[in-house]
N, C-alpha and C. Protein backbone atom coordinates (compact mmCIF):
# COMPACT_ATOMS: atom_id res chain seq x y z
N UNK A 1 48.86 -53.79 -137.63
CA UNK A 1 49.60 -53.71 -136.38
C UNK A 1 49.66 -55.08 -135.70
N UNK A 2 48.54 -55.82 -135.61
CA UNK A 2 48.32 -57.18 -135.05
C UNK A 2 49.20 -57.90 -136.24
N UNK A 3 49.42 -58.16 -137.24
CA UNK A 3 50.07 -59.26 -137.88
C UNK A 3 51.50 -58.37 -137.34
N UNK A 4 51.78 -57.38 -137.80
CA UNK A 4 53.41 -57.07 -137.55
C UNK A 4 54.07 -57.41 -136.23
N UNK A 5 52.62 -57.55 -134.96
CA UNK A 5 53.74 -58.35 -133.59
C UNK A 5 53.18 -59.35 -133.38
N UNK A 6 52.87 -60.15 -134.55
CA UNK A 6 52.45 -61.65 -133.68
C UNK A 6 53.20 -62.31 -133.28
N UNK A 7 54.23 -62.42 -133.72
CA UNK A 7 55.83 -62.96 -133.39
C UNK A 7 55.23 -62.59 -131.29
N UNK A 8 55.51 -61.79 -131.35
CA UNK A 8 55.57 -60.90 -130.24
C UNK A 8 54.69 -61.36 -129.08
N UNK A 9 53.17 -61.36 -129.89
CA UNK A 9 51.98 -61.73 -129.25
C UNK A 9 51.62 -63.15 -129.08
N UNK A 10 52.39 -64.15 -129.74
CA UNK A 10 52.18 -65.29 -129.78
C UNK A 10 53.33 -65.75 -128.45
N UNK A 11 54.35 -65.41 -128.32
CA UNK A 11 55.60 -66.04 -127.22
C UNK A 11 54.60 -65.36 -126.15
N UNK A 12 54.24 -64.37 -125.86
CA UNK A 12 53.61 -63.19 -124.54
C UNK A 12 52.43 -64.51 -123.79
N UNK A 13 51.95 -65.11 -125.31
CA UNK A 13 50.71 -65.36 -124.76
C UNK A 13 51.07 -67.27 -124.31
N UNK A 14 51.88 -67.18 -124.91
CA UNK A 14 52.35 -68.70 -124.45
C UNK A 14 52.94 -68.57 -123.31
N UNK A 15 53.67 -67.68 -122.71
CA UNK A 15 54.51 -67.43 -121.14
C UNK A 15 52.95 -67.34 -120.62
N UNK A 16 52.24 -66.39 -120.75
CA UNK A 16 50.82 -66.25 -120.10
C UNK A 16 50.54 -67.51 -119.98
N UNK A 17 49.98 -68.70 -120.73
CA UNK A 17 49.20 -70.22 -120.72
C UNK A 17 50.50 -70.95 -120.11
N UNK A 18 52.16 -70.99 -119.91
CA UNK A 18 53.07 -71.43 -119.45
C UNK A 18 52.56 -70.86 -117.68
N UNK A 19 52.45 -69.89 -117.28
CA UNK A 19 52.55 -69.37 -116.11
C UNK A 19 51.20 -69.86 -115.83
N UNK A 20 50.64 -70.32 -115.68
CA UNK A 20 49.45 -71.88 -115.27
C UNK A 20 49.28 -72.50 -114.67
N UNK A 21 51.06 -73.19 -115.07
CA UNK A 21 51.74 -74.70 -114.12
C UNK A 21 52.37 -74.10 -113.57
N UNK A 22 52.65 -75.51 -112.95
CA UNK A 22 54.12 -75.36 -111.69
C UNK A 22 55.52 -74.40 -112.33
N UNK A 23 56.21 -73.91 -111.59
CA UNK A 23 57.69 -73.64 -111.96
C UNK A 23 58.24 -74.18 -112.83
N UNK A 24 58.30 -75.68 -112.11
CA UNK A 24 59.26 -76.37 -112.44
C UNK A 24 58.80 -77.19 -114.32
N UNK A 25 56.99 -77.47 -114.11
CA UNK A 25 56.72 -77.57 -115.49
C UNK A 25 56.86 -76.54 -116.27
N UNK A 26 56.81 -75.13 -116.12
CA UNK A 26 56.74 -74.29 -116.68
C UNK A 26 58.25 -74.29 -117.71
N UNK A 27 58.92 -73.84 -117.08
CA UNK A 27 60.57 -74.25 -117.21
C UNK A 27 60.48 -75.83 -118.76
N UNK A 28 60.19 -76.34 -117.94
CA UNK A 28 60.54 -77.69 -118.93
C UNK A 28 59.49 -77.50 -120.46
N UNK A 29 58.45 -76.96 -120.06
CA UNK A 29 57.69 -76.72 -121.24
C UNK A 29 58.35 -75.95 -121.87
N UNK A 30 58.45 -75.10 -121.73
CA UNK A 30 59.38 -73.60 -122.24
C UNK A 30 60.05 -74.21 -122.86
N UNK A 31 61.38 -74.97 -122.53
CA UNK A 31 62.87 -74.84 -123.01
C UNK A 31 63.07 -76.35 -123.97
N UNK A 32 62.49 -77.10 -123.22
CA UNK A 32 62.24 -78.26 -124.57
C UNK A 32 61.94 -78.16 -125.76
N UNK A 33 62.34 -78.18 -126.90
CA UNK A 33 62.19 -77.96 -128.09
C UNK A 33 61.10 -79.45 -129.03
N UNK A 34 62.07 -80.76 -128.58
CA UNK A 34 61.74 -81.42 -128.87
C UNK A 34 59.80 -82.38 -128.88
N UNK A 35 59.06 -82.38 -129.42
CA UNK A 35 57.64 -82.78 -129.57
C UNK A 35 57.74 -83.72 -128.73
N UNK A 36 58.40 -85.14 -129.11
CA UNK A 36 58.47 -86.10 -128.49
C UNK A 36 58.72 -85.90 -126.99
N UNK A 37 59.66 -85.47 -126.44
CA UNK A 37 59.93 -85.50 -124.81
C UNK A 37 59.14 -84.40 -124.56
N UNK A 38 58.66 -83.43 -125.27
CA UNK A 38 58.00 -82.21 -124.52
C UNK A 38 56.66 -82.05 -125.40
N UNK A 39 55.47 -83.03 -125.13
CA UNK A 39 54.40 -83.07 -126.26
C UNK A 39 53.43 -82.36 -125.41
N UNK A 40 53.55 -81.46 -124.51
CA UNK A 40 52.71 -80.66 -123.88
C UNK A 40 53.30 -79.45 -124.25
N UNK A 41 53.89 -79.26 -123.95
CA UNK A 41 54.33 -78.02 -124.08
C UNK A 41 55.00 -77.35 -125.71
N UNK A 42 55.35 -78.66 -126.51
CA UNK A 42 54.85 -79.01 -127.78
C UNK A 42 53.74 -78.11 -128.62
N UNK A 43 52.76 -79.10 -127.85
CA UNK A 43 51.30 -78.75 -128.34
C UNK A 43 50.82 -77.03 -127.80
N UNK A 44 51.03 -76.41 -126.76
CA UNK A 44 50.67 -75.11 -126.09
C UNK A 44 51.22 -74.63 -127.03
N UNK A 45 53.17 -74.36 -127.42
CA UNK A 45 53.05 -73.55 -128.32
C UNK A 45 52.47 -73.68 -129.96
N UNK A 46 52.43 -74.77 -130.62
CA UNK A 46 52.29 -74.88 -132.04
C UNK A 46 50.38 -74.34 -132.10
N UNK A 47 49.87 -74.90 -130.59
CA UNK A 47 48.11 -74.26 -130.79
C UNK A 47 48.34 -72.75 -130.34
N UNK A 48 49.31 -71.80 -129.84
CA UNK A 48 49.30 -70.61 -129.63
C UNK A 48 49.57 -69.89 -130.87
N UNK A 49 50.40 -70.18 -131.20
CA UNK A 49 51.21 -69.84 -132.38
C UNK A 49 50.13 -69.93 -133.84
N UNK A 50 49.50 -71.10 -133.92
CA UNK A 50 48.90 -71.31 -134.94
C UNK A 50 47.25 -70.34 -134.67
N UNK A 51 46.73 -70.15 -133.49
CA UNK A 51 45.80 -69.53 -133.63
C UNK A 51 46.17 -67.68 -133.72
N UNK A 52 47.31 -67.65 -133.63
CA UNK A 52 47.58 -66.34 -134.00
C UNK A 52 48.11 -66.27 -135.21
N UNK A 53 48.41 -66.88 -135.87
CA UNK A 53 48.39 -67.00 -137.08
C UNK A 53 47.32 -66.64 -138.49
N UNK A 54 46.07 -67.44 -137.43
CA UNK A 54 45.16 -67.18 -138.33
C UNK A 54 44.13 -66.24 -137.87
N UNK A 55 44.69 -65.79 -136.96
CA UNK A 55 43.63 -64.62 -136.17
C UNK A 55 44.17 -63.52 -136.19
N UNK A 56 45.40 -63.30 -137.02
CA UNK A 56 46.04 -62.38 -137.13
C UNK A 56 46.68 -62.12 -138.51
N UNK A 57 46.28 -62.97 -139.24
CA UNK A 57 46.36 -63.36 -141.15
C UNK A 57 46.16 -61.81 -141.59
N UNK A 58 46.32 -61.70 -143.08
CA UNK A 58 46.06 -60.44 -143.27
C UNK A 58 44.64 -60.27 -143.49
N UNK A 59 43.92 -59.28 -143.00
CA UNK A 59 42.69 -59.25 -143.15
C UNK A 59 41.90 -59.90 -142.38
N UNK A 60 42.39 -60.75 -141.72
CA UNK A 60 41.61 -62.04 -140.55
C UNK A 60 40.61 -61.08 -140.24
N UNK A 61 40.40 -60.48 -139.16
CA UNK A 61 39.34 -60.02 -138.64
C UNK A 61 38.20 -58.98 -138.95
N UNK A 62 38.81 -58.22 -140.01
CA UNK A 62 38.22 -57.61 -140.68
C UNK A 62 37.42 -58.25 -141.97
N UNK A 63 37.92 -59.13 -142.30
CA UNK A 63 37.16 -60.05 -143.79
C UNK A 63 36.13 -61.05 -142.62
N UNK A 64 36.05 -61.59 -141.84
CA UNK A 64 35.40 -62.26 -140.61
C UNK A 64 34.37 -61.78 -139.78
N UNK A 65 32.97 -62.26 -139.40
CA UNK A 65 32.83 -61.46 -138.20
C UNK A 65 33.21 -62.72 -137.21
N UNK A 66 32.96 -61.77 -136.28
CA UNK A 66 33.40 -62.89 -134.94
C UNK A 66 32.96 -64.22 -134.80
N UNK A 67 31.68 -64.21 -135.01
CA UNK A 67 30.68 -65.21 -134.70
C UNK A 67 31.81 -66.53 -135.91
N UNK A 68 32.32 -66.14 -136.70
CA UNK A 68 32.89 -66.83 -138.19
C UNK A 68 34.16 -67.27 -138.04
N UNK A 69 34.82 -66.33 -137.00
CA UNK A 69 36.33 -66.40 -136.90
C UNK A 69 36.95 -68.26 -136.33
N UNK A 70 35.84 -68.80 -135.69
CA UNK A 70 36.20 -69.99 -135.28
C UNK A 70 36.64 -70.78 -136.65
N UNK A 71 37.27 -70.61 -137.35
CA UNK A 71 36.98 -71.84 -138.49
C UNK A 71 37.79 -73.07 -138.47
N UNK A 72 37.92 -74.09 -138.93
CA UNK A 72 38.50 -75.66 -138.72
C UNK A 72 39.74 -75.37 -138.72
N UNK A 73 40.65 -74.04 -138.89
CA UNK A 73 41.88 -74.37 -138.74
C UNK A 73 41.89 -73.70 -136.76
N UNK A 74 41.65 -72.85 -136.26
CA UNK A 74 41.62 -72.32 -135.38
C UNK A 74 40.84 -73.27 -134.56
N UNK A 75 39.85 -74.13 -134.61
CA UNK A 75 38.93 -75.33 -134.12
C UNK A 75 40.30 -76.23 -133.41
N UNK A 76 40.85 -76.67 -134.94
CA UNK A 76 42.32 -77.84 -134.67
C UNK A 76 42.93 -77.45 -133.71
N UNK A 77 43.54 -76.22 -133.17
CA UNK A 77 44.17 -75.47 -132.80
C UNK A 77 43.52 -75.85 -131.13
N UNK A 78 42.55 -75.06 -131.21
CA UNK A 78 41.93 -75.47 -129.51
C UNK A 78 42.12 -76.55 -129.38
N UNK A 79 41.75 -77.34 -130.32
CA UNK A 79 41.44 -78.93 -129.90
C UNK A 79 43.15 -79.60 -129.34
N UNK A 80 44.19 -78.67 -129.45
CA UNK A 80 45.10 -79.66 -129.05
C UNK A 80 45.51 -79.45 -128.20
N UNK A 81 45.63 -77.76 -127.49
CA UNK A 81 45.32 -77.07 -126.42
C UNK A 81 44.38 -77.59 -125.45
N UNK A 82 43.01 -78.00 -125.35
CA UNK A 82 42.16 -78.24 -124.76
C UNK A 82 42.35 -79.49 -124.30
N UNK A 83 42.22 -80.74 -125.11
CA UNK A 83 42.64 -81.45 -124.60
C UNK A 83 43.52 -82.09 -123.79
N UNK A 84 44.36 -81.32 -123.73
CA UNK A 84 45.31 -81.50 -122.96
C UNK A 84 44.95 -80.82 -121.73
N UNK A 85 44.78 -79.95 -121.51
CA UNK A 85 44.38 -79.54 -120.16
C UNK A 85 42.90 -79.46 -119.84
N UNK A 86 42.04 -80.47 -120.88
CA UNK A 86 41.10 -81.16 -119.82
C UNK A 86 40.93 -82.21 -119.08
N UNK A 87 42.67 -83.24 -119.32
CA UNK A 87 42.71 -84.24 -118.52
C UNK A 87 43.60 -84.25 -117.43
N UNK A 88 43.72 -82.50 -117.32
CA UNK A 88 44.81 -82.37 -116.37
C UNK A 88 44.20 -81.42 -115.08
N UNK A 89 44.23 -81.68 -113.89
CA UNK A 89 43.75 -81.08 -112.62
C UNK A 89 43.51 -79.53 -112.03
N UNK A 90 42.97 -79.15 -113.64
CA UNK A 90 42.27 -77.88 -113.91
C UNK A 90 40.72 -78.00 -113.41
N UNK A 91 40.53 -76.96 -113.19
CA UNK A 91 38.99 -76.67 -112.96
C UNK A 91 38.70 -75.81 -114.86
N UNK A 92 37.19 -75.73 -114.86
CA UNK A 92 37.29 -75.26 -116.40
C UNK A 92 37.90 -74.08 -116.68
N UNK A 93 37.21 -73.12 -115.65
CA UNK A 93 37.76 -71.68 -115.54
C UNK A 93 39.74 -72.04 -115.93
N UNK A 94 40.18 -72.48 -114.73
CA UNK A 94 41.61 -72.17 -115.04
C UNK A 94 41.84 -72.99 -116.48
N UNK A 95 41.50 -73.92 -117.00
CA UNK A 95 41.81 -75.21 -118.26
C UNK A 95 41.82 -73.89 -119.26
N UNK A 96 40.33 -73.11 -119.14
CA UNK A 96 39.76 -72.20 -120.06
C UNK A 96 40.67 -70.99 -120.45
N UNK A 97 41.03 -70.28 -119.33
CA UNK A 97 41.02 -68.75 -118.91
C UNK A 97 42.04 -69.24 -119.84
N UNK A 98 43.58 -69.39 -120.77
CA UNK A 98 44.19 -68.70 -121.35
C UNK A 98 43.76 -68.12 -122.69
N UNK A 99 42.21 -68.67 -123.00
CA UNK A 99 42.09 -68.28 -124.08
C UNK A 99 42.00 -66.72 -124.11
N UNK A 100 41.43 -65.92 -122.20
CA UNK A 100 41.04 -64.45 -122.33
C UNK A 100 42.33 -64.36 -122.50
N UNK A 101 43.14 -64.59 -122.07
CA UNK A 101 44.65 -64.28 -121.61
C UNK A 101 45.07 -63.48 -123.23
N UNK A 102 45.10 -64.20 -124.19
CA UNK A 102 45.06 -63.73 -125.53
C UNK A 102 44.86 -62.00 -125.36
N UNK A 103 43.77 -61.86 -124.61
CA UNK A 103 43.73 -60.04 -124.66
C UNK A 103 44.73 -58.99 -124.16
N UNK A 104 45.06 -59.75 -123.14
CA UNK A 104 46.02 -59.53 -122.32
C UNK A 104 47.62 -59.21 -122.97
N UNK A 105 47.31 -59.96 -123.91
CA UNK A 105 48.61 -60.59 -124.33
C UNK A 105 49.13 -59.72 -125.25
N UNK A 106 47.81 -59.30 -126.22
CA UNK A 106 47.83 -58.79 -127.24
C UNK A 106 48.66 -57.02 -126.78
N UNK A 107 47.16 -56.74 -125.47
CA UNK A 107 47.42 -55.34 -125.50
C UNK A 107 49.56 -55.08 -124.78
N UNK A 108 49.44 -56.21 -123.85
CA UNK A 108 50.90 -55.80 -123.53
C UNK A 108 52.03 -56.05 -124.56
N UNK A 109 51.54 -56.65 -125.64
CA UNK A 109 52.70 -56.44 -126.81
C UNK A 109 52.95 -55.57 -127.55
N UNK A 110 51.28 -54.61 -127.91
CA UNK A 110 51.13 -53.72 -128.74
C UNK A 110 52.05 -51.94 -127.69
N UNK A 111 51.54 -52.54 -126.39
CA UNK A 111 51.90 -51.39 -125.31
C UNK A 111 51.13 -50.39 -125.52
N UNK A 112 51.55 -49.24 -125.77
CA UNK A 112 50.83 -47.47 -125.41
C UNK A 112 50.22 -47.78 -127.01
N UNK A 113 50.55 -48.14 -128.06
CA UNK A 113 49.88 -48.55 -128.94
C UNK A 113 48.81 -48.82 -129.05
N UNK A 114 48.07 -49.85 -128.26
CA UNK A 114 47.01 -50.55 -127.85
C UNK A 114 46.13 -49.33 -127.15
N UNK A 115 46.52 -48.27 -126.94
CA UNK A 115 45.84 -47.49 -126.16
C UNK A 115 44.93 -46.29 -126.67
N UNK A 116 46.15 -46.23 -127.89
CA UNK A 116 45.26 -45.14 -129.09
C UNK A 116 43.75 -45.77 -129.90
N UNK A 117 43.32 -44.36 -129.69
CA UNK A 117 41.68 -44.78 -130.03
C UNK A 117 41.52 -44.93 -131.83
N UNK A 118 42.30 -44.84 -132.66
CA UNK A 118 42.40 -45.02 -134.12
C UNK A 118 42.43 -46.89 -133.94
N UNK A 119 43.02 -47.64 -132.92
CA UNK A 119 42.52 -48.89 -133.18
C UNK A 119 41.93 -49.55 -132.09
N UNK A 120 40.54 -48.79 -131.68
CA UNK A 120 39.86 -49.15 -130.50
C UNK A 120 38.94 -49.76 -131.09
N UNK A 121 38.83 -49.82 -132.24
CA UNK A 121 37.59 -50.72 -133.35
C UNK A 121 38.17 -52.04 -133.89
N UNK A 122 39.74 -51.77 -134.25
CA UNK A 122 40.26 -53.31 -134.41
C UNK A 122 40.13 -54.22 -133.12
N UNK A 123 40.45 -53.67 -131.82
CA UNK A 123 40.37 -54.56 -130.60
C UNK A 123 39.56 -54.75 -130.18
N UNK A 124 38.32 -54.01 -130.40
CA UNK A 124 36.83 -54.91 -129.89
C UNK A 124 36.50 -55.49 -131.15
N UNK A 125 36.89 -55.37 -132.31
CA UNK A 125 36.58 -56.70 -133.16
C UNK A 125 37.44 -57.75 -132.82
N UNK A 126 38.64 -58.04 -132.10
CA UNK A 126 39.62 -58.91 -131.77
C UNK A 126 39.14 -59.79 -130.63
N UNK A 127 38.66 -58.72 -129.46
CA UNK A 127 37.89 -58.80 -128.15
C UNK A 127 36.88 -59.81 -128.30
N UNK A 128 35.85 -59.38 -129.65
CA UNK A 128 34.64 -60.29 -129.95
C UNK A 128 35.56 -61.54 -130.52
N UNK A 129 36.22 -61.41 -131.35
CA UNK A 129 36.58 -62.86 -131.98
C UNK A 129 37.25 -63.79 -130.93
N UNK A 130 37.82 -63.09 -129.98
CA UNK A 130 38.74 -63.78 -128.61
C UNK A 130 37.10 -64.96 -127.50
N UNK A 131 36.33 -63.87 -127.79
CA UNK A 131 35.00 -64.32 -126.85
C UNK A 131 34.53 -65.61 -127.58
N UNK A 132 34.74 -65.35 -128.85
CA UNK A 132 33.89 -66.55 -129.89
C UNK A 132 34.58 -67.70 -129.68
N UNK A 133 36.00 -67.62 -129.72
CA UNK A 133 37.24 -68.52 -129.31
C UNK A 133 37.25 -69.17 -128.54
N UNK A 134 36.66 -68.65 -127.14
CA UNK A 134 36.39 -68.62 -125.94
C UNK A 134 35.07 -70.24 -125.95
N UNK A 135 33.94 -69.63 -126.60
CA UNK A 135 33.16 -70.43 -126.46
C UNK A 135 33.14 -71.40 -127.22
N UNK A 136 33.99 -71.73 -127.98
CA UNK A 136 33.99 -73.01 -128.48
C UNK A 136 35.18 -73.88 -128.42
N UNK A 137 36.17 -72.95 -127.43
CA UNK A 137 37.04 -73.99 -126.55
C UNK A 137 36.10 -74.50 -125.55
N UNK A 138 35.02 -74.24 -124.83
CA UNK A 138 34.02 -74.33 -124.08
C UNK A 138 33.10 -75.61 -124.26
N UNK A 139 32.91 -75.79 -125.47
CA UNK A 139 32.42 -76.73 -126.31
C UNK A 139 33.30 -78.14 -126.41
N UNK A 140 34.68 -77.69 -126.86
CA UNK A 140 35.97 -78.59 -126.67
C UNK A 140 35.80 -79.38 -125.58
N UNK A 141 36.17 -78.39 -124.27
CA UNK A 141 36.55 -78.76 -123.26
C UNK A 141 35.35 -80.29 -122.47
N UNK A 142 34.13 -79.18 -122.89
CA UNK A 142 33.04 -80.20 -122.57
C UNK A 142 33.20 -81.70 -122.95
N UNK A 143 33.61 -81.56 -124.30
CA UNK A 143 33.41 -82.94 -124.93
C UNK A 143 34.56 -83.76 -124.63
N UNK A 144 35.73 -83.22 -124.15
CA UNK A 144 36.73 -84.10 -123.77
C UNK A 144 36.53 -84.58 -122.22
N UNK A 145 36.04 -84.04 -121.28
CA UNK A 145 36.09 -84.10 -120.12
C UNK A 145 35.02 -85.50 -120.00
N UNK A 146 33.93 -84.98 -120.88
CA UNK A 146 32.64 -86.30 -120.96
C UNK A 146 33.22 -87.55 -121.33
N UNK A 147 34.40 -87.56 -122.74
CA UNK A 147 34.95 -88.81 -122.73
C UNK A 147 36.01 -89.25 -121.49
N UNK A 148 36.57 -88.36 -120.90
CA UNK A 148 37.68 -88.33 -119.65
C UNK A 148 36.57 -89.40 -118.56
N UNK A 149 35.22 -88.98 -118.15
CA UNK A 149 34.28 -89.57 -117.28
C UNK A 149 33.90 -90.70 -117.67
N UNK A 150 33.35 -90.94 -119.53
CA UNK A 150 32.90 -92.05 -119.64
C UNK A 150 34.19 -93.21 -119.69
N UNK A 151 35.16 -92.99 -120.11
CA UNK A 151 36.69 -93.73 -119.73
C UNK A 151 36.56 -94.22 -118.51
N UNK A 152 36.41 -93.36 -117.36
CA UNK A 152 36.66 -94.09 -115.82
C UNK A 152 35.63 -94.52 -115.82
N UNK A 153 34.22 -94.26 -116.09
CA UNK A 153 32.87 -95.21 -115.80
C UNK A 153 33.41 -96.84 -116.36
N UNK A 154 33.27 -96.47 -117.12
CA UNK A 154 33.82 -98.16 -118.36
C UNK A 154 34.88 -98.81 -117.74
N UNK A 155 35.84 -98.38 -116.94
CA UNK A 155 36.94 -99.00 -116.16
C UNK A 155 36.40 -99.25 -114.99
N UNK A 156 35.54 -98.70 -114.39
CA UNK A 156 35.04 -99.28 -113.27
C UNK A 156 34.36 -100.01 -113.53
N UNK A 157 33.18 -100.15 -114.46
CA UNK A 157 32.37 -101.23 -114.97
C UNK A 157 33.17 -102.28 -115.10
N UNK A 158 34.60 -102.45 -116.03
CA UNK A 158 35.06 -103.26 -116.14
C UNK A 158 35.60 -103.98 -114.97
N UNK A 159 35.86 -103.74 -113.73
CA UNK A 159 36.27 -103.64 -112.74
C UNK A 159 35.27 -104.80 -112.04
N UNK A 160 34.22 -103.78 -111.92
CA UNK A 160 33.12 -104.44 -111.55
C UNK A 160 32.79 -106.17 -111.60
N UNK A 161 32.87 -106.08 -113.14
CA UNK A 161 32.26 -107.58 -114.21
C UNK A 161 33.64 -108.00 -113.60
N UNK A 162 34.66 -108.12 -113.17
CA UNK A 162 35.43 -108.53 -113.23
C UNK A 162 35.60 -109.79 -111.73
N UNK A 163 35.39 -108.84 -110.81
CA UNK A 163 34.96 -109.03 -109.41
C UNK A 163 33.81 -110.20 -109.62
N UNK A 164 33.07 -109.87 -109.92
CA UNK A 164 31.88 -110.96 -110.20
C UNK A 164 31.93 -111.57 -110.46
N UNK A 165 32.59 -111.69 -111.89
CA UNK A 165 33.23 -112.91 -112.24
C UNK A 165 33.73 -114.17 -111.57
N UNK A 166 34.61 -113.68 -110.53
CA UNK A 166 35.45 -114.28 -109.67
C UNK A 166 34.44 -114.92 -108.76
N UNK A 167 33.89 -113.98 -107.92
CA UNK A 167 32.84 -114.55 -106.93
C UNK A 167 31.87 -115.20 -107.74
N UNK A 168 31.52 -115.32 -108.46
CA UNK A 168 30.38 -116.48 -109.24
C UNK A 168 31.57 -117.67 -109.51
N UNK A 169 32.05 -117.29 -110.17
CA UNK A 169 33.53 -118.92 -110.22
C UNK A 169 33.73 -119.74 -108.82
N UNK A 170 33.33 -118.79 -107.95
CA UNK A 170 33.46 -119.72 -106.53
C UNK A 170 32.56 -119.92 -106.26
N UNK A 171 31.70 -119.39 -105.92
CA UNK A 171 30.48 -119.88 -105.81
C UNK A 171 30.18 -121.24 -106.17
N UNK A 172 30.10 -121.22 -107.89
CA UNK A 172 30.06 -122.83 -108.32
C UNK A 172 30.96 -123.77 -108.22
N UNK A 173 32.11 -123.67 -107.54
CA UNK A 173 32.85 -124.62 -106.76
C UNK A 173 32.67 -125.23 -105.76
N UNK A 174 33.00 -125.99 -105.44
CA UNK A 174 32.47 -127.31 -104.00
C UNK A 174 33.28 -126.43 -102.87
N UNK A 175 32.24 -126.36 -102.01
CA UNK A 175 32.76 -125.58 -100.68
C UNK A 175 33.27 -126.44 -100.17
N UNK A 176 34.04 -126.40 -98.97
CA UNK A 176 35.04 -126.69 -98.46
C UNK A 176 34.28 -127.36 -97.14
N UNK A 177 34.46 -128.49 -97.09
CA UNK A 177 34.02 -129.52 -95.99
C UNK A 177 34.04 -129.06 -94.74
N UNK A 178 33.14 -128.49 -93.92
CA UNK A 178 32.60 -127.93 -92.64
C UNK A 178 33.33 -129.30 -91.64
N UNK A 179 34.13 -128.97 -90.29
CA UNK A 179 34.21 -129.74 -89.67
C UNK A 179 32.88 -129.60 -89.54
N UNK A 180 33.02 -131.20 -88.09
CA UNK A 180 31.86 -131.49 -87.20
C UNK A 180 32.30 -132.22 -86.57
N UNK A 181 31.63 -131.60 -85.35
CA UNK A 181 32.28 -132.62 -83.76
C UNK A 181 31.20 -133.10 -83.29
């Protein structure tokens, strides 16, 4: 049922991570096709798309347990997602939250579907693999934000040495002849 609407579940969940931003970015992400002029919105769908892909493969979750489901292709995937909106004026929660959004996404595609108890065992295995997802965009996010901080430390440092520079260069220059009356 999950591979037959990923089509479905993958656009749902990208309007979900689109509805984020502003209007007006929202809009431009959306309708831009092109990578180059639109490499945000670019990147949101090809990491939406691609983690439903493989989270929705045949057998994905069932051949997987959760704890497993993260693997280097779904990793890549956050990583291009994440980064991007850890250098952007998110708090983690909001940077984070589209990964729950995924649940969201899923059940309003599947509809009254999603509701029958014959696949109330596929969606808390989905639920768990969404959580696992969860925490190692978590992991992502961390590690980009730390280089985001050590970047501005190092620019201010540089900043710093820079200033100093200057004032020591004068310093060892001949001051400037004091009248006297």
């Amino acid at each position: 049922m999950l591979k037959k609407n990923e089509e479905a579940i993958a656009k749902r969940w990208l309007d979900d991570v689109l509805s984020t931003y502003s209007d007006k970015a929202s809009v431009t992400f959306k309708k831009e096709k092109d990578p180059f002029a639109n490499p945000v919105g670019n990147s949101l769908r090809l990491g939406t798309q691609g983690i439903c892909e493989v989270l929705f493969g045949e057998g994905a979750i069932a051949a997987n347990e959760a704890e497993e489901i993260v693997d280097e292709r779904i990793h890549g995937y956050l990583c291009e997602i994440v980064k991007i909106r850890a250098v952007q004026e998110f708090s983690a929660s909001q940077a984070l939250g589209f990964v729950f959004q995924l649940k969201k996404s899923v059940r309003g595609a599947l509809g009254r579907t999603a509701r029958d108890a014959s696949f109330a065992a596929d969606l808390g295995k989905l639920d768990d693999a969404v959580d696992h997802i969860a925490l190692a965009a978590f992991d992502i996010f961390a590690q980009y934000r730390e280089q985001v901080f050590e970047l501005r430390v190092n620019e201010v440092k540089r900043r710093v040495s820079w200033v100093v520079e200057k004032l020591n260069k004068r310093q060892g220059e001949e001051p400037a002849p004091a009248d006297t009356e």
